[in-house]
Every structure is written in C-alpha cells, then in structure tokens.
N, C-alpha and C. Protein backbone atom coordinates (compact mmCIF):
# COMPACT_ATOMS: atom_id res chain seq x y z
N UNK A 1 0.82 -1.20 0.00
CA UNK A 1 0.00 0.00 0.00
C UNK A 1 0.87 1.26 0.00
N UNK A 2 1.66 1.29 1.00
CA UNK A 2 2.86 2.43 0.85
C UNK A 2 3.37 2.86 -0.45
N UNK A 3 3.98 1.62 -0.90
CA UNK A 3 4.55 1.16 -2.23
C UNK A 3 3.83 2.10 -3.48
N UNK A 4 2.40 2.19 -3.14
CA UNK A 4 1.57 2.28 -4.16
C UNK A 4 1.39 3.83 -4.53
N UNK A 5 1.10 4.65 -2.97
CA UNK A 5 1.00 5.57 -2.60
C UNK A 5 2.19 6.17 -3.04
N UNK A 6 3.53 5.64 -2.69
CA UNK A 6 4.65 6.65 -3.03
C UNK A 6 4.79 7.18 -4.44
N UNK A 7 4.64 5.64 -4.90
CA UNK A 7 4.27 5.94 -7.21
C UNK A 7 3.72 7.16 -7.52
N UNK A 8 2.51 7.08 -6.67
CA UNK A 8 1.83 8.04 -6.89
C UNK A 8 2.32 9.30 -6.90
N UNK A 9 2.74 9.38 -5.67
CA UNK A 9 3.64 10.70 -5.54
C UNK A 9 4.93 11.59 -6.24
N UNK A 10 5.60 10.23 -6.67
CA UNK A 10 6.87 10.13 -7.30
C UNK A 10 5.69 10.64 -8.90
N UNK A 11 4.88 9.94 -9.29
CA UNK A 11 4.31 10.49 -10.58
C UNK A 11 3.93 11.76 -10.82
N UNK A 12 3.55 12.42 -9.51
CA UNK A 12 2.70 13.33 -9.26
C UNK A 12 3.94 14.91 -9.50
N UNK A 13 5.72 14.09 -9.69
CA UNK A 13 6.45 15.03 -9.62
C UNK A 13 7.48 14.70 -11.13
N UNK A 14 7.01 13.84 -11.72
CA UNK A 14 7.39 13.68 -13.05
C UNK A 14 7.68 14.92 -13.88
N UNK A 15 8.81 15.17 -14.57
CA UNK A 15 8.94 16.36 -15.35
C UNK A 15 9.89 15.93 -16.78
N UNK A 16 8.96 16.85 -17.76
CA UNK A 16 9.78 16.23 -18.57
C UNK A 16 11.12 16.95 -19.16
N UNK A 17 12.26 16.09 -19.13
CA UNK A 17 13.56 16.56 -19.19
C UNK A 17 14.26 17.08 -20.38
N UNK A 18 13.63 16.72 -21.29
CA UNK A 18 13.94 17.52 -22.45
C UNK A 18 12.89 18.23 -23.05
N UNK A 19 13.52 19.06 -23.89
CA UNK A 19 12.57 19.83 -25.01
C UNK A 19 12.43 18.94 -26.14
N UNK A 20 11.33 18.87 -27.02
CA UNK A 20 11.35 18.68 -28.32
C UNK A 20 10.48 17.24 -28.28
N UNK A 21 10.77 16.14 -29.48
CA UNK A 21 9.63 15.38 -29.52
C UNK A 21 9.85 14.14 -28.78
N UNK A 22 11.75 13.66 -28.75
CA UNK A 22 12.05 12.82 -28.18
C UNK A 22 11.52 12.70 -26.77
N UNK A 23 12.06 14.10 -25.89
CA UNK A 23 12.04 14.21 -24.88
C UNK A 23 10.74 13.86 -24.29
N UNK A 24 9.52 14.27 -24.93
CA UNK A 24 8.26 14.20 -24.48
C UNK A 24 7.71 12.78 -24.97
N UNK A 25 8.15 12.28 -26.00
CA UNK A 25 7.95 10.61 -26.33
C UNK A 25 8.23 9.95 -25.13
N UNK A 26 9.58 10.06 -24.35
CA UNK A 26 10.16 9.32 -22.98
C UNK A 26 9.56 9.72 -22.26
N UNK A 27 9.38 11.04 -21.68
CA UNK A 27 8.47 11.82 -21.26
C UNK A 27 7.26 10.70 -20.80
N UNK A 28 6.25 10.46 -22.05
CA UNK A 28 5.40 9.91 -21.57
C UNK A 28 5.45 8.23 -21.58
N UNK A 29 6.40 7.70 -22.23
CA UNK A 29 6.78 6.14 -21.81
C UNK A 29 6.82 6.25 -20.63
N UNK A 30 7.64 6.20 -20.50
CA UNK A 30 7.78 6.23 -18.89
C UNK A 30 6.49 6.79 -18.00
N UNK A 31 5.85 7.05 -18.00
CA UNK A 31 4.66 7.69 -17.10
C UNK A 31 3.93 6.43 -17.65
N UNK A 32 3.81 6.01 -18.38
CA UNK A 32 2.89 4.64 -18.84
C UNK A 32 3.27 3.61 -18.42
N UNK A 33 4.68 3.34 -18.02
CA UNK A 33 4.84 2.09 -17.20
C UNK A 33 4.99 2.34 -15.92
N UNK A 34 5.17 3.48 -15.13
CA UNK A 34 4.67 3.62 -13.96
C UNK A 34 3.14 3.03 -13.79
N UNK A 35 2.26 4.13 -14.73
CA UNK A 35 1.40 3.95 -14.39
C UNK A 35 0.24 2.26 -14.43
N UNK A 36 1.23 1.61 -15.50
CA UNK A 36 0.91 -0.39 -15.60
C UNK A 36 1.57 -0.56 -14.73
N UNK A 37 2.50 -0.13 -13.93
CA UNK A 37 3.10 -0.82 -12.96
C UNK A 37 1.63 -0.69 -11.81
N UNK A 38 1.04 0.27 -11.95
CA UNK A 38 -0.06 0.62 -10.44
C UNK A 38 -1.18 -0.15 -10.92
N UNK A 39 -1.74 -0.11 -12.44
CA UNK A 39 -2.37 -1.12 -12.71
C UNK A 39 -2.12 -2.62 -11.78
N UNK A 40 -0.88 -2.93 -12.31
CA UNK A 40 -0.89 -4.45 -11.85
C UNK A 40 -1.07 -4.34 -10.76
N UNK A 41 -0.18 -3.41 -9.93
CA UNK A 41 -0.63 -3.77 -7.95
C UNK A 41 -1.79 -4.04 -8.04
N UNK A 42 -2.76 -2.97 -8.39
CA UNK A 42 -4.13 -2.52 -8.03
C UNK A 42 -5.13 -3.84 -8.28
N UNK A 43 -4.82 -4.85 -9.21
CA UNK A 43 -5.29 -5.47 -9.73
C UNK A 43 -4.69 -7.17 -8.45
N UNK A 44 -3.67 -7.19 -8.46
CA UNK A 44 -3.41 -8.20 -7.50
C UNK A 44 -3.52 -7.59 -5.89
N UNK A 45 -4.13 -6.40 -5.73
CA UNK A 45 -4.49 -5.88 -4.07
C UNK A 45 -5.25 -4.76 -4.23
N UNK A 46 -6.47 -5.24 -4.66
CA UNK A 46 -7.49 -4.49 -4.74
C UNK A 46 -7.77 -3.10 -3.71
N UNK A 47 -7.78 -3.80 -2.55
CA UNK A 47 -7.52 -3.08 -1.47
C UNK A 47 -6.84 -1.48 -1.16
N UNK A 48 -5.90 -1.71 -1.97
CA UNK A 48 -5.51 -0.65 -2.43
C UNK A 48 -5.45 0.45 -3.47
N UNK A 49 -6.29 0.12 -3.81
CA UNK A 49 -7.08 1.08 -5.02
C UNK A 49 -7.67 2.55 -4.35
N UNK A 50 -8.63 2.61 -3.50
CA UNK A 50 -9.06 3.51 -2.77
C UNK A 50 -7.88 4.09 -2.07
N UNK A 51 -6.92 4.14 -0.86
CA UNK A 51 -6.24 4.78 -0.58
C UNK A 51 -5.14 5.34 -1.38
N UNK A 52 -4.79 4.81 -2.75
CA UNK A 52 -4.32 5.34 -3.88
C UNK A 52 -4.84 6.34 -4.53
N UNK A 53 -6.24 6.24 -4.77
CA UNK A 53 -7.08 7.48 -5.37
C UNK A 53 -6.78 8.52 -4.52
N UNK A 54 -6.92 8.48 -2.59
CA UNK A 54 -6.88 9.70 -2.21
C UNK A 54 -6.12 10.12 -2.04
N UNK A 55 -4.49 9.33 -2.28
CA UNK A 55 -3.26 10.08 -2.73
C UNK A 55 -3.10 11.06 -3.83
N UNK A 56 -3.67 10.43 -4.86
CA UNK A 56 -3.43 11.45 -6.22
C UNK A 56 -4.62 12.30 -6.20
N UNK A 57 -5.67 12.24 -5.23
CA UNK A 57 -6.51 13.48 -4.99
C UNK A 57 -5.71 14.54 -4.00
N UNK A 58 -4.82 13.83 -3.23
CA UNK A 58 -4.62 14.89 -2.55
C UNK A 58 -2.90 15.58 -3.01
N UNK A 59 -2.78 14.88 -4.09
CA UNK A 59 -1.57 15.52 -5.00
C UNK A 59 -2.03 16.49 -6.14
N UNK A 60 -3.10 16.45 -6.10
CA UNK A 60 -3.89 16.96 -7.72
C UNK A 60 -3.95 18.29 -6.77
N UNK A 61 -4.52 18.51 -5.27
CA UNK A 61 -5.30 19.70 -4.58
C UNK A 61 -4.16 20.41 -3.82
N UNK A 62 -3.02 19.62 -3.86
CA UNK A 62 -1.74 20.69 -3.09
C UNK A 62 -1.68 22.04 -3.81
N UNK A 63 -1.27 22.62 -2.76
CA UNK A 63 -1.08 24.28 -3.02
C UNK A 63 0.44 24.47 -3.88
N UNK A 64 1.34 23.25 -3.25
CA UNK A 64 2.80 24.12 -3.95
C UNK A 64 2.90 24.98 -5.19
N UNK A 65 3.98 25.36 -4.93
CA UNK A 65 4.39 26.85 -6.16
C UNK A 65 4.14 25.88 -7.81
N UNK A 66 4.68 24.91 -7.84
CA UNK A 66 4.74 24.17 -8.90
C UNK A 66 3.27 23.10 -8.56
N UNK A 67 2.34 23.09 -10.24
CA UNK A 67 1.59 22.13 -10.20
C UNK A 67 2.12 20.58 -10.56
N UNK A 68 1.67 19.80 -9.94
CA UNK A 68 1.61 18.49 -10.17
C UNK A 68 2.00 18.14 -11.53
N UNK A 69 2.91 17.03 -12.14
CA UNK A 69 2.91 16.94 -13.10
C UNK A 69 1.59 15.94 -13.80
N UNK A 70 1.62 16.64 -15.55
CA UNK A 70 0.23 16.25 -16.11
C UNK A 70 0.68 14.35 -16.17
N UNK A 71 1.61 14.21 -16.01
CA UNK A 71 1.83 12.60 -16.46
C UNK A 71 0.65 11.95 -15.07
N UNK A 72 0.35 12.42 -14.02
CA UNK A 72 -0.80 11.93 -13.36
C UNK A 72 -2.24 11.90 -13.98
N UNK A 73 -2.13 11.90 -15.30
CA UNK A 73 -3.43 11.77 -16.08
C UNK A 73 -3.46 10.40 -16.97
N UNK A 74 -1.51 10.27 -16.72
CA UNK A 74 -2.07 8.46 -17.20
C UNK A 74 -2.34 7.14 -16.10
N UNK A 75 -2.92 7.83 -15.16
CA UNK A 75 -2.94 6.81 -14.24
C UNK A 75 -4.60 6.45 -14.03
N UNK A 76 -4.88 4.90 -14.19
CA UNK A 76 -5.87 4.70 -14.53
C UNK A 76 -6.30 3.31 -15.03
C-alpha cells in the first residue's frame, strides 16, 4: 500500500527533461509504465485502489508553487 502511494507521488512530480519530440515521447513512456506498474498492484491488491485514489486526490489539490505533473493523467 505504501509502495503504491509513493508511485503516486513520485508520478505526481514527473517532469519532462527535455525539449522537443524525443524528450516528451520518454516523457510519456515512462509515465505509462509507472502507471501499468499501479495497474498491476491494483489489480493483484485491490484493497488498495481507494487509498491510492486519495493520494493522487490529494496531489492533484496541493497548493505548492509548482503544479503536479500532467503525467498523473495516465494513471488509470
């Protein structure tokens, strides 16, 4: 559950490191196998589905100076 929650978080601060088309191609690979990686938990510990959602709800509603990164839109 921790495990699951942190992804989340760690996703929630994803940035993408280059400019141009490559950069944003990796960019979003990578945010896609994070986000099959939470698939599979979610799917072998159901259980943890709900306290996952109110992680990335409560990463979506933080105040910091910087918003959340959009790669928390492939999670799902």
């Amino acid at each position: 559950l921790l495990f699951c929650q942190q992804l989340v978080r760690c996703l929630g601060r994803f940035r993408c490191p280059a400019e141009g088309e490559e950069g944003a191609v990796e960019f979003l690979e990578q945010a896609q196998q994070v986000s099959g990686l939470l698939a599979q938990l979610w799917r072998a510990q159901p259980a943890a589905i709900l306290p996952c959602l109110k992680e990335l709800f409560a990463v979506i509603s933080c105040t910091e100076e910087e918003p959340p990164s959009s790669a928390l839109a492939s999670v799902g």
